[in-house]
PDB file of N, CA and C in Angstrom:
ATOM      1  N   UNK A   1       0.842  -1.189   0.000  1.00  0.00           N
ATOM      2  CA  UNK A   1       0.000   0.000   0.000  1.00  0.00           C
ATOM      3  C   UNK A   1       0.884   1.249   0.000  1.00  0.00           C
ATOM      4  N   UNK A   2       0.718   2.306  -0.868  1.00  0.00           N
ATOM      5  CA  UNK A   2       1.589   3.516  -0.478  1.00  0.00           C
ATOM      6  C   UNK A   2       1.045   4.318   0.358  1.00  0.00           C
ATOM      7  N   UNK A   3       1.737   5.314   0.973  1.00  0.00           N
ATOM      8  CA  UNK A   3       1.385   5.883   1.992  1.00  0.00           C
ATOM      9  C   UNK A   3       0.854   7.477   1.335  1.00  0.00           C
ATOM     10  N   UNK A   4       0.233   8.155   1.970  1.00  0.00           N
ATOM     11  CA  UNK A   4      -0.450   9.627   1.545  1.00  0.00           C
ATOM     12  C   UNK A   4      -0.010  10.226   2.536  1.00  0.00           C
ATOM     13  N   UNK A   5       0.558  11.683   1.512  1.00  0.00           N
ATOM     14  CA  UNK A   5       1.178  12.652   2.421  1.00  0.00           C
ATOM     15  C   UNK A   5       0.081  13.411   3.186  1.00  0.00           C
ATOM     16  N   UNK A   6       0.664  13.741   4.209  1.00  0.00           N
ATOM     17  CA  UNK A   6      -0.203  14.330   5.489  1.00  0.00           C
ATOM     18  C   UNK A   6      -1.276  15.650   4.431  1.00  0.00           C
ATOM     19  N   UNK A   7      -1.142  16.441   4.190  1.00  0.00           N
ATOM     20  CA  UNK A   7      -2.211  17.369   3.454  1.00  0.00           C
ATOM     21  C   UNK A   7      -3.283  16.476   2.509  1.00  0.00           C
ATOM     22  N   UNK A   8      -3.132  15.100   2.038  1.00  0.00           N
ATOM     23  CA  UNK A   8      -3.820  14.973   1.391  1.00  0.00           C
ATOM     24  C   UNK A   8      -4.930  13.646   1.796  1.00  0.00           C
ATOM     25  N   UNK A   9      -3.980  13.470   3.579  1.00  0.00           N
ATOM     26  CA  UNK A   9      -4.771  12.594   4.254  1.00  0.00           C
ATOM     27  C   UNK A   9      -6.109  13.657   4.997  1.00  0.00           C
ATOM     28  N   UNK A  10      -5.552  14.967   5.364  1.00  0.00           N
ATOM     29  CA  UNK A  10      -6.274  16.121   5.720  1.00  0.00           C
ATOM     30  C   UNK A  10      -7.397  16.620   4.833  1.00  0.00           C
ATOM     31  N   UNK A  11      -7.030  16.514   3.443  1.00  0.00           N
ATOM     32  CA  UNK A  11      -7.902  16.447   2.449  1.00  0.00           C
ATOM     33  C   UNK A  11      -8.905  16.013   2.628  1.00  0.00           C
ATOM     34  N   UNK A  12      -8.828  14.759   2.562  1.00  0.00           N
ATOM     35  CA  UNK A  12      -9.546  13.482   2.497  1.00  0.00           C
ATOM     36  C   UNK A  12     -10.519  13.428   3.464  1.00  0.00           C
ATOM     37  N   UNK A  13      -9.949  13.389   4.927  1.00  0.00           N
ATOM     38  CA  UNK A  13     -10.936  13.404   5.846  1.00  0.00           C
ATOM     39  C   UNK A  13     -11.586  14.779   6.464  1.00  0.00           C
ATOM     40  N   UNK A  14     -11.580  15.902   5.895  1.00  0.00           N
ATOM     41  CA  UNK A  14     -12.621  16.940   5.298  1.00  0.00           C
ATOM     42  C   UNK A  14     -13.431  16.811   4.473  1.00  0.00           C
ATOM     43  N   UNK A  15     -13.061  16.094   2.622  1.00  0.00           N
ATOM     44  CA  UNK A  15     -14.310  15.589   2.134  1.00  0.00           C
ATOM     45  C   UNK A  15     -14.852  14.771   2.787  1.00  0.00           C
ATOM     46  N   UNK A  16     -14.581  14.052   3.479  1.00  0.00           N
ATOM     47  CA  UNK A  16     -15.120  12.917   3.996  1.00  0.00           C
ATOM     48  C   UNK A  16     -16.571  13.339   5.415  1.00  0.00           C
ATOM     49  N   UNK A  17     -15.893  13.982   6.419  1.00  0.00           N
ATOM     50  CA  UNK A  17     -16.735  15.027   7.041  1.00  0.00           C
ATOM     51  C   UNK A  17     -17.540  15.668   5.922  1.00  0.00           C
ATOM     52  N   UNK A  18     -17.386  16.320   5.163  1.00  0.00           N
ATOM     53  CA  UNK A  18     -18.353  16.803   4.185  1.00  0.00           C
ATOM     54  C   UNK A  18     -19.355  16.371   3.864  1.00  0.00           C
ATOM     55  N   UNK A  19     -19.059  15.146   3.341  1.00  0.00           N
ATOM     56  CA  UNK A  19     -20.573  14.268   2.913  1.00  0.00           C
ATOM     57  C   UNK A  19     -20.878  13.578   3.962  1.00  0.00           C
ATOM     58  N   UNK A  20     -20.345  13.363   5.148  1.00  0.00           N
ATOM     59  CA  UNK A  20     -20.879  12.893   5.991  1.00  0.00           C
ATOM     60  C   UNK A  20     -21.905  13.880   6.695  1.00  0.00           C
ATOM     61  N   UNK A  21     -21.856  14.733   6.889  1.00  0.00           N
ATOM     62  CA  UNK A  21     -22.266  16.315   7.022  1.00  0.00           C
ATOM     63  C   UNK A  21     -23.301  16.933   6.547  1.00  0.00           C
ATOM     64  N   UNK A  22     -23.526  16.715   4.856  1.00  0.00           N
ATOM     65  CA  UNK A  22     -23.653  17.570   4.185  1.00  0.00           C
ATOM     66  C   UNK A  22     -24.763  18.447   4.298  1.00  0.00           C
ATOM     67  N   UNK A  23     -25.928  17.869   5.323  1.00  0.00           N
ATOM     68  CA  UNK A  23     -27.700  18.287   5.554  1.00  0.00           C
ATOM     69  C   UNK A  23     -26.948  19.259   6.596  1.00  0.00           C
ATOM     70  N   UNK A  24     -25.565  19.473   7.791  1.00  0.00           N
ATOM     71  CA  UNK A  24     -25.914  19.932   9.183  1.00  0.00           C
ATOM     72  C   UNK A  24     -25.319  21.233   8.897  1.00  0.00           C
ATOM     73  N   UNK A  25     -26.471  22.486   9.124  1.00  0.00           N
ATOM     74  CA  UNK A  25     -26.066  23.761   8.741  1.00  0.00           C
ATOM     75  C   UNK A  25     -24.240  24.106   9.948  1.00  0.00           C
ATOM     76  N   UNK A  26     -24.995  23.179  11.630  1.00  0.00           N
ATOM     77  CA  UNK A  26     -23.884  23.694  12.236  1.00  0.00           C
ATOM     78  C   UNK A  26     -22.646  22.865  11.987  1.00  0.00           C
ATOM     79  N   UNK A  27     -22.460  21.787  11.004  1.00  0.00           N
ATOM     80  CA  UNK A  27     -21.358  21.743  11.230  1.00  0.00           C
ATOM     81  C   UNK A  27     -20.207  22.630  10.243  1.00  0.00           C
ATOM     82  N   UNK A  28     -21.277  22.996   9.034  1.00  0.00           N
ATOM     83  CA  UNK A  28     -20.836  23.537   7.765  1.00  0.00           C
ATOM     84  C   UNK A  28     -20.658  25.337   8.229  1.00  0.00           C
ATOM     85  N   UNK A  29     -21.022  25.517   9.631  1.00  0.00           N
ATOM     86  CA  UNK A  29     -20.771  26.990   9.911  1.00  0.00           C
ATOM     87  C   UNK A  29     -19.619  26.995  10.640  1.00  0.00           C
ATOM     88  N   UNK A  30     -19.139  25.752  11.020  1.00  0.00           N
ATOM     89  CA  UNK A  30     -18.181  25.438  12.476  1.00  0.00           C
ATOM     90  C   UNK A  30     -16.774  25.159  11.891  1.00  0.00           C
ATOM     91  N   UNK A  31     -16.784  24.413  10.152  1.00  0.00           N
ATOM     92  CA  UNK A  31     -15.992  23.753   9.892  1.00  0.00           C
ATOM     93  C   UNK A  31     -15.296  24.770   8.684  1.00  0.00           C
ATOM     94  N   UNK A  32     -16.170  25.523   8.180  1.00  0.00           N
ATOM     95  CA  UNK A  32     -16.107  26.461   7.332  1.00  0.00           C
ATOM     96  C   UNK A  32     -15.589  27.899   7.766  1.00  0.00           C
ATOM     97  N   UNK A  33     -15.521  28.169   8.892  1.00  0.00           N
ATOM     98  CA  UNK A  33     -15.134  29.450   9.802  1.00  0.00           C
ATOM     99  C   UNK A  33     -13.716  28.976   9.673  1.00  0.00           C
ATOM    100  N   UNK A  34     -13.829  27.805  10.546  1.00  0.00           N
ATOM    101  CA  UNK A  34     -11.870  27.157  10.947  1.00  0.00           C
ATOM    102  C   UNK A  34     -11.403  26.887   9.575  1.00  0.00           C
ATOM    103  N   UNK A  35     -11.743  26.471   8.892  1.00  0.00           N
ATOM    104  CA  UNK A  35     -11.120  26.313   7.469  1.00  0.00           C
ATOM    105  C   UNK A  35     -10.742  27.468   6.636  1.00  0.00           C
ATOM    106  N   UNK A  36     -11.632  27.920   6.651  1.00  0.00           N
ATOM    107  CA  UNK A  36     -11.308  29.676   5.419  1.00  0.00           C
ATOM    108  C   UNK A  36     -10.126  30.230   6.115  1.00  0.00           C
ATOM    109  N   UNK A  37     -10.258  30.774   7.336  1.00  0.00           N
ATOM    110  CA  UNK A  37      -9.285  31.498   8.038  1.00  0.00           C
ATOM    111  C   UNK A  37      -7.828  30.725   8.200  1.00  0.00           C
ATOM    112  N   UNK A  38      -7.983  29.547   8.568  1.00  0.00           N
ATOM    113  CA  UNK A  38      -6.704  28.922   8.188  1.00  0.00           C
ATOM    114  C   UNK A  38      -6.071  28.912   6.795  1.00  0.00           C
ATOM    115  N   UNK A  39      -7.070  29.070   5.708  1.00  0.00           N
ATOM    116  CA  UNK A  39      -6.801  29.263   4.106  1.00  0.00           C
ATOM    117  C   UNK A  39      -6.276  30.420   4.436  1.00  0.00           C
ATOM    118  N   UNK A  40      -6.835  31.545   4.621  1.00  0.00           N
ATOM    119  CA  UNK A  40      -6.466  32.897   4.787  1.00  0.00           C
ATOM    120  C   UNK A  40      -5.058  33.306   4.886  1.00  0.00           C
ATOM    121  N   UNK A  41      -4.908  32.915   6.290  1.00  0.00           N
ATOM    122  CA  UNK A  41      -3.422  33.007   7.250  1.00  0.00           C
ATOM    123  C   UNK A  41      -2.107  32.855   5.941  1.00  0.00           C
ATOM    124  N   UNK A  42      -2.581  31.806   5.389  1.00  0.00           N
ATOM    125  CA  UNK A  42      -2.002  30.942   4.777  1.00  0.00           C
ATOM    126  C   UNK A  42      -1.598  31.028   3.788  1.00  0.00           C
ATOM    127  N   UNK A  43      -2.133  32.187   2.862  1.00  0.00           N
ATOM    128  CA  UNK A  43      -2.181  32.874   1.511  1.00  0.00           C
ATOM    129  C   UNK A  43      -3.095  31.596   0.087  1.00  0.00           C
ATOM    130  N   UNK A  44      -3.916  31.050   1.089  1.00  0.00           N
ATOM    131  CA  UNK A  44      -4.596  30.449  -0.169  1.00  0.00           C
ATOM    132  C   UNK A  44      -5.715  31.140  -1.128  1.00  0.00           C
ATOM    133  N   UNK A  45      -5.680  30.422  -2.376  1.00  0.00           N
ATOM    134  CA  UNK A  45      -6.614  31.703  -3.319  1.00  0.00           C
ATOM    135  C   UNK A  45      -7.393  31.375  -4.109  1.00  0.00           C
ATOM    136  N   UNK A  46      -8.099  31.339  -4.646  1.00  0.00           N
ATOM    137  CA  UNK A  46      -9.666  31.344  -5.162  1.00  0.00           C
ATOM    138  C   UNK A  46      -9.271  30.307  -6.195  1.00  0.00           C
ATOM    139  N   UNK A  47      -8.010  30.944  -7.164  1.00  0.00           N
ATOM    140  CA  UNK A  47      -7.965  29.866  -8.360  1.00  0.00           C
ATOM    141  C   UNK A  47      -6.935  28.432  -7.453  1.00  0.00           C
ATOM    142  N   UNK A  48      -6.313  28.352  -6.609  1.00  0.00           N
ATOM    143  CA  UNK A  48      -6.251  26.862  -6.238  1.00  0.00           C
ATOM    144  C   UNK A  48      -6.928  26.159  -5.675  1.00  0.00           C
ATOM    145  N   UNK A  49      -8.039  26.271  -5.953  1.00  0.00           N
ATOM    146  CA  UNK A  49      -8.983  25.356  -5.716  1.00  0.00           C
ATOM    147  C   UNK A  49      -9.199  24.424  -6.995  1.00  0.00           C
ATOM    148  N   UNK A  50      -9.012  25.284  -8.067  1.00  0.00           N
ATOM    149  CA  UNK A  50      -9.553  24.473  -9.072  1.00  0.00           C
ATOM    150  C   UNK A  50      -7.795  23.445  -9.355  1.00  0.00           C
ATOM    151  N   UNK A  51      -7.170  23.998  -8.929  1.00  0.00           N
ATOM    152  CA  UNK A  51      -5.870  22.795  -9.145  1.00  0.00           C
ATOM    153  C   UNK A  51      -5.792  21.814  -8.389  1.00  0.00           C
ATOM    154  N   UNK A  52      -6.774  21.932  -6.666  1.00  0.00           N
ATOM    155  CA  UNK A  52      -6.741  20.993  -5.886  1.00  0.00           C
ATOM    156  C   UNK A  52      -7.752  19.966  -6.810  1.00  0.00           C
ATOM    157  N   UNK A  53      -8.801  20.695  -7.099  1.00  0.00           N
ATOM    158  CA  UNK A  53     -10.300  19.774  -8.052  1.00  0.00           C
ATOM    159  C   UNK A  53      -9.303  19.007  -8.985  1.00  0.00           C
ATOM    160  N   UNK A  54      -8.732  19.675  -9.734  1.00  0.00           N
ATOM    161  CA  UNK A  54      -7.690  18.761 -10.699  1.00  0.00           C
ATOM    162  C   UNK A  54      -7.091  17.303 -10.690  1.00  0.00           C
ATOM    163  N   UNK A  55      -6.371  17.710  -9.164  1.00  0.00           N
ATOM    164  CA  UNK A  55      -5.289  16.520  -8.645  1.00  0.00           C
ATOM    165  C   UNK A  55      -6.395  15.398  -7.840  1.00  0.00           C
ATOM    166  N   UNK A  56      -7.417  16.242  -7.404  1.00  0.00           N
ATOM    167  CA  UNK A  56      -8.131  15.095  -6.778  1.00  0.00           C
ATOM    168  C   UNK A  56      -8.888  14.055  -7.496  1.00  0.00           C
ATOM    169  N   UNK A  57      -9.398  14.936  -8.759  1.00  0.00           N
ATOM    170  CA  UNK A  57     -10.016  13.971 -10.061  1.00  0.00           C
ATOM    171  C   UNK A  57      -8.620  13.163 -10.789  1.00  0.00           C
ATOM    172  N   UNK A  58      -7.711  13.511 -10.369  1.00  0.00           N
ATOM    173  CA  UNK A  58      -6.549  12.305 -11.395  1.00  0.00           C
ATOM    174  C   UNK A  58      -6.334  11.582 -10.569  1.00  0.00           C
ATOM    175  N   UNK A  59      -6.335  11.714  -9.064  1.00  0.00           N
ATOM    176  CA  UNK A  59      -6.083  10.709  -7.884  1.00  0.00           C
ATOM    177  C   UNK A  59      -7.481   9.317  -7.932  1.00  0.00           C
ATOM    178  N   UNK A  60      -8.793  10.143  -8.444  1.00  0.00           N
ATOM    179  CA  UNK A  60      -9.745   9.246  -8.187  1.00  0.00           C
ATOM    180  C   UNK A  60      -9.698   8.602  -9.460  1.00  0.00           C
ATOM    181  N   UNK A  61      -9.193   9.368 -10.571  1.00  0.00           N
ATOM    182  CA  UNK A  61      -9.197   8.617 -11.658  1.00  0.00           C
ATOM    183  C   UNK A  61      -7.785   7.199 -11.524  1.00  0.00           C
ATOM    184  N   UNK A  62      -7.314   7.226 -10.626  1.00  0.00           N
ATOM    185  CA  UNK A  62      -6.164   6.368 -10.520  1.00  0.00           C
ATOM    186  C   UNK A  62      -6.480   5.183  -9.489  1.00  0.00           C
ATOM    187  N   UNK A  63      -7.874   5.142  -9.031  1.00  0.00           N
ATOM    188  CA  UNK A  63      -8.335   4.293  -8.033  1.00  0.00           C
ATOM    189  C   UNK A  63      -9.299   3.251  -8.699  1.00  0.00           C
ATOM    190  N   UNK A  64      -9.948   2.175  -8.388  1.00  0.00           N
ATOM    191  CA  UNK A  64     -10.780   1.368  -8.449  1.00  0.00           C
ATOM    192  C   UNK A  64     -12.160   1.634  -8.062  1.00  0.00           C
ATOM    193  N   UNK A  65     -12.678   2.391  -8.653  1.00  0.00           N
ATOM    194  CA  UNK A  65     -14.025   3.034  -8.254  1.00  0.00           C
ATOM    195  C   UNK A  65     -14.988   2.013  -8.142  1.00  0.00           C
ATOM    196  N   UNK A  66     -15.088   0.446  -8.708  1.00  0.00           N
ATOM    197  CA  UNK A  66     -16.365   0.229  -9.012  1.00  0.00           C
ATOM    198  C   UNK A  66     -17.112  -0.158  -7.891  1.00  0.00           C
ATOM    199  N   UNK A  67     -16.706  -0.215  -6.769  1.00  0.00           N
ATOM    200  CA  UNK A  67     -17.526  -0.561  -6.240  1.00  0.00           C
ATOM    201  C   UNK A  67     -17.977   0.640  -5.322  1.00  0.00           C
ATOM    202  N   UNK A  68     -18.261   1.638  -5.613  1.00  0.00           N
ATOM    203  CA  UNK A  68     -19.028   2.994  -5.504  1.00  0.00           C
ATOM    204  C   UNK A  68     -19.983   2.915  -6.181  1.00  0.00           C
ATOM    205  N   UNK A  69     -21.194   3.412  -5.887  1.00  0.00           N
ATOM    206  CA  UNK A  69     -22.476   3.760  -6.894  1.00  0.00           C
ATOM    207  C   UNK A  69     -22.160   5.171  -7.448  1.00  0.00           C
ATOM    208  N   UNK A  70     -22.838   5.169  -8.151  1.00  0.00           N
ATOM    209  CA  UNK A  70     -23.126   6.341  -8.894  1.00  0.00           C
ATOM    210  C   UNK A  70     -23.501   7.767  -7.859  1.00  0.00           C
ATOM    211  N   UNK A  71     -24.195   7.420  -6.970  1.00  0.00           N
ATOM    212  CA  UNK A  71     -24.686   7.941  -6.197  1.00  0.00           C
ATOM    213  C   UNK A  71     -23.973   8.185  -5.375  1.00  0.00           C
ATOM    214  N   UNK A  72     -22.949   7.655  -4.972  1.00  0.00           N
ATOM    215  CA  UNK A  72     -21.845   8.432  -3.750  1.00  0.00           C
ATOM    216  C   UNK A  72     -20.902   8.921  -4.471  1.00  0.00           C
ATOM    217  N   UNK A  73     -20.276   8.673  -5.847  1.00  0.00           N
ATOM    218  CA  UNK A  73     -19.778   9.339  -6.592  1.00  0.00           C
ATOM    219  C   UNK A  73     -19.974  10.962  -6.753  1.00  0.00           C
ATOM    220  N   UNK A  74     -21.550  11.215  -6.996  1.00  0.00           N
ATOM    221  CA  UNK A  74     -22.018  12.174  -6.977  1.00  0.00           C
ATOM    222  C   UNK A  74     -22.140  12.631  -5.806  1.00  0.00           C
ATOM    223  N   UNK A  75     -22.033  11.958  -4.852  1.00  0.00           N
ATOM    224  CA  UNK A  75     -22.205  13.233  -3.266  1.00  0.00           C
ATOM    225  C   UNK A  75     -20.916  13.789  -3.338  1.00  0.00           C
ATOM    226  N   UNK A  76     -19.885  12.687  -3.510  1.00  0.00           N
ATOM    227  CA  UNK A  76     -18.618  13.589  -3.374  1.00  0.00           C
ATOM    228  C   UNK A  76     -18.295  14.656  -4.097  1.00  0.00           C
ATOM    229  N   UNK A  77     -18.733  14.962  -5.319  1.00  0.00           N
ATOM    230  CA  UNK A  77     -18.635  15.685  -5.925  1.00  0.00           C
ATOM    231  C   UNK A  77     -19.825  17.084  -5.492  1.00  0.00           C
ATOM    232  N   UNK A  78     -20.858  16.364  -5.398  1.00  0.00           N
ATOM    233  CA  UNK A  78     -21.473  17.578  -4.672  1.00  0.00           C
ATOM    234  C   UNK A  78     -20.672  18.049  -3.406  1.00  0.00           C
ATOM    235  N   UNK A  79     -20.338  17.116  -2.632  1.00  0.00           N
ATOM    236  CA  UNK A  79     -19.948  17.768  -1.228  1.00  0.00           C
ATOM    237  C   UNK A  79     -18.023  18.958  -1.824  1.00  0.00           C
ATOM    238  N   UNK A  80     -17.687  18.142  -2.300  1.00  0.00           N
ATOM    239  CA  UNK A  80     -16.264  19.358  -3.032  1.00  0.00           C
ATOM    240  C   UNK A  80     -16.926  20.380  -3.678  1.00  0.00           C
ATOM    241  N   UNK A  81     -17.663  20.192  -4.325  1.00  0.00           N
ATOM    242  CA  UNK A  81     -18.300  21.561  -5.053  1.00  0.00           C
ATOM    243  C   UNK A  81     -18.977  22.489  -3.739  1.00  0.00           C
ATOM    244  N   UNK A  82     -19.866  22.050  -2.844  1.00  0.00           N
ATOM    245  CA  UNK A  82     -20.195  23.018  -2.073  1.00  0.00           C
ATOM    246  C   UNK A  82     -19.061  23.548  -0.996  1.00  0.00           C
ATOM    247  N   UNK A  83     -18.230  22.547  -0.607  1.00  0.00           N
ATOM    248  CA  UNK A  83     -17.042  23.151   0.298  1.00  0.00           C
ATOM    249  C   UNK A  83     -16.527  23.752  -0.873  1.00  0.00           C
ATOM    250  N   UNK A  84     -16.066  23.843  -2.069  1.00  0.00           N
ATOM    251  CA  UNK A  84     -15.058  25.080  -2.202  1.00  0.00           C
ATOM    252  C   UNK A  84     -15.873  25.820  -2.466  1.00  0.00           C
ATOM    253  N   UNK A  85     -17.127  25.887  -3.354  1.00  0.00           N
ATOM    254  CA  UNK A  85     -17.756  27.482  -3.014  1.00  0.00           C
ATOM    255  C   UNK A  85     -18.222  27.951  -1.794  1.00  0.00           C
ATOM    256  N   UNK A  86     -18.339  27.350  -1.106  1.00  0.00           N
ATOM    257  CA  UNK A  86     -18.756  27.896   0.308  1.00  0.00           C
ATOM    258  C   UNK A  86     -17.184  28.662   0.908  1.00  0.00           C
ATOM    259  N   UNK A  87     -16.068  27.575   0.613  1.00  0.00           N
ATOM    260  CA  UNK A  87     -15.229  28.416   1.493  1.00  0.00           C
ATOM    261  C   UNK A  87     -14.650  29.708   0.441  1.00  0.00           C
ATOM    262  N   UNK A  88     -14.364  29.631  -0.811  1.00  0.00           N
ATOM    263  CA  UNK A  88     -14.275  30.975  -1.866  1.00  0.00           C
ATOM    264  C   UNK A  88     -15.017  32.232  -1.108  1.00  0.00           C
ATOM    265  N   UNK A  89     -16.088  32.141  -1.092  1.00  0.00           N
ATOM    266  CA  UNK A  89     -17.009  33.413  -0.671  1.00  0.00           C
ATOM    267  C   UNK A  89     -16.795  33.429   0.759  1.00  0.00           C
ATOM    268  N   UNK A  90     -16.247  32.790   1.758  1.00  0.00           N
ATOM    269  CA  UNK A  90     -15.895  32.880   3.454  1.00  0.00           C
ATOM    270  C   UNK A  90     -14.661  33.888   3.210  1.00  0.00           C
ATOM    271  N   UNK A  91     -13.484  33.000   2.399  1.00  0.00           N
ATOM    272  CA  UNK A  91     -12.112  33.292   2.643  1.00  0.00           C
ATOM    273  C   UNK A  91     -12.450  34.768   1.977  1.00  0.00           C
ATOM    274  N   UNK A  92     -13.248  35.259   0.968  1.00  0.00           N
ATOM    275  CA  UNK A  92     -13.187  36.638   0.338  1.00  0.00           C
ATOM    276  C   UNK A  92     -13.874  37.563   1.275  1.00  0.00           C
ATOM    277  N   UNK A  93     -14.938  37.076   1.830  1.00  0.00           N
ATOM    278  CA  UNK A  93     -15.392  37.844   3.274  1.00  0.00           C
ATOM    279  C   UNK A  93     -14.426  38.097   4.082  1.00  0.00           C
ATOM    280  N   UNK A  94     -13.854  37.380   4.267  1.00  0.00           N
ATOM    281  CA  UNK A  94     -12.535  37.486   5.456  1.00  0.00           C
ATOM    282  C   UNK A  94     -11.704  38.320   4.831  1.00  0.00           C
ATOM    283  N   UNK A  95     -11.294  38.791   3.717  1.00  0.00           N
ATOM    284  CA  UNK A  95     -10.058  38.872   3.418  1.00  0.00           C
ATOM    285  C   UNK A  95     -10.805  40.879   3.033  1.00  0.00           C
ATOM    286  N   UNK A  96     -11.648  40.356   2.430  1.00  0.00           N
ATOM    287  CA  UNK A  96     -12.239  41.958   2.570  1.00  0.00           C
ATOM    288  C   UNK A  96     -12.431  42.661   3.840  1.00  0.00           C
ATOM    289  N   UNK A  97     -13.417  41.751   4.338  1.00  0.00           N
ATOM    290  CA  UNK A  97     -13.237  42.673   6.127  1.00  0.00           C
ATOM    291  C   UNK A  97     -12.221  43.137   6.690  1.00  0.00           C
ATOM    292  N   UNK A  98     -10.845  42.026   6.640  1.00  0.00           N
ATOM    293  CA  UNK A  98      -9.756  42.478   6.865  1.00  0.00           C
ATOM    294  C   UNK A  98      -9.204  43.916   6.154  1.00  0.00           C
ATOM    295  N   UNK A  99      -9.189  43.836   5.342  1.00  0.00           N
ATOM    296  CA  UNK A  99      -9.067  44.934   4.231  1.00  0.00           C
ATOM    297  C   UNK A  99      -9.506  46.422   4.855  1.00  0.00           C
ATOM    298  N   UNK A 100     -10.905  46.183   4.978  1.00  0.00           N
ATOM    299  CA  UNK A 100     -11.674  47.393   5.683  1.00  0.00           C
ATOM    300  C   UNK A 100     -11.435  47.329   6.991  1.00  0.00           C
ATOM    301  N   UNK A 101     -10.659  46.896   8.007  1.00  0.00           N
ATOM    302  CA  UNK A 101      -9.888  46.639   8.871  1.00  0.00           C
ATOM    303  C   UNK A 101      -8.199  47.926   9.042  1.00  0.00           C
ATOM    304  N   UNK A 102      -7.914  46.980   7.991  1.00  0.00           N
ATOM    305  CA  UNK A 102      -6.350  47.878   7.952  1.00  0.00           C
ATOM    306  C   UNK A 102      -6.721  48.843   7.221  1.00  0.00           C
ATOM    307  N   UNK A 103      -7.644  49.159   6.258  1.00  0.00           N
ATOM    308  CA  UNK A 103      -7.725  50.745   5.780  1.00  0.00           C
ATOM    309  C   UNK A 103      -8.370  51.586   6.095  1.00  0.00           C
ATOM    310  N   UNK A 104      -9.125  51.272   7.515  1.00  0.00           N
ATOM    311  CA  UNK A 104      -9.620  52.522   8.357  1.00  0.00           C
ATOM    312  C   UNK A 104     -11.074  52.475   7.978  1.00  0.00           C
ATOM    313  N   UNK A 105     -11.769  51.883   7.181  1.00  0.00           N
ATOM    314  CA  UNK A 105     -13.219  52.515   6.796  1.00  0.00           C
ATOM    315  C   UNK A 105     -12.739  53.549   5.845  1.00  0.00           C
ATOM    316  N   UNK A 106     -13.936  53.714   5.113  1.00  0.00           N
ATOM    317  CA  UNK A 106     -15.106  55.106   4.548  1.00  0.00           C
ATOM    318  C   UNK A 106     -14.469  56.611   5.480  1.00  0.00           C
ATOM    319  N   UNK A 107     -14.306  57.246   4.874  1.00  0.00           N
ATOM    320  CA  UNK A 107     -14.245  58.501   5.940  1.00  0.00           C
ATOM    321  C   UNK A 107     -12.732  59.059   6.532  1.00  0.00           C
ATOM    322  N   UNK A 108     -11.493  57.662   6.656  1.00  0.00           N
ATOM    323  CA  UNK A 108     -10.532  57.865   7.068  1.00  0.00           C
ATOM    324  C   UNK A 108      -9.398  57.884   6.270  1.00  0.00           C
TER     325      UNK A 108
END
């Protein structure tokens, strides 16, 4: 078996929480706060997401899917599609507030 580097075992068991998740508003407010802001800190950015979507579709394309339905196929994909747009529009909230933060407001 090969082993998976630590970020992409972290990966993993975030999608994984995700679709396990995907109906509970609080966990998607709880998990999505700690996540963006750690993106933040971090200098992550809107377009690597779509390079993470990339590597994760050549990783799944490199696995033995069949014994997945169709149907959990598609959650996962729903559940990545709603975590990165959900966290895109967090981390840009954050990063704007901040913004209007260090530049004083309107007025100053």
């Amino acid at each position: 078996a090969r082993e998976m580097p630590l970020q992409a075992l972290v990966m993993a068991e975030q999608l994984f929480l995700c679709v396990k998740n995907f109906n509970d508003a609080a966990f998607w407010g709880s998990a999505i706060d700690r996540i963006a802001n750690k993106h933040v800190s971090r200098g992550v950015t809107a377009g690597m997401y779509e390079v993470v979507e990339g590597a994760l579709n050549s990783a799944l394309a490199e696995e033995d899917l069949s014994a997945l339905s169709p149907e959990a196929l598609q959650a996962w994909d729903h559940a990545f599609t709603k975590l990165k747009t959900t966290l895109i529009a967090k981390e840009a909230s954050i990063v704007a507030e901040a913004a209007g933060l260090v530049g004083g407001g309107e007025g100053e």
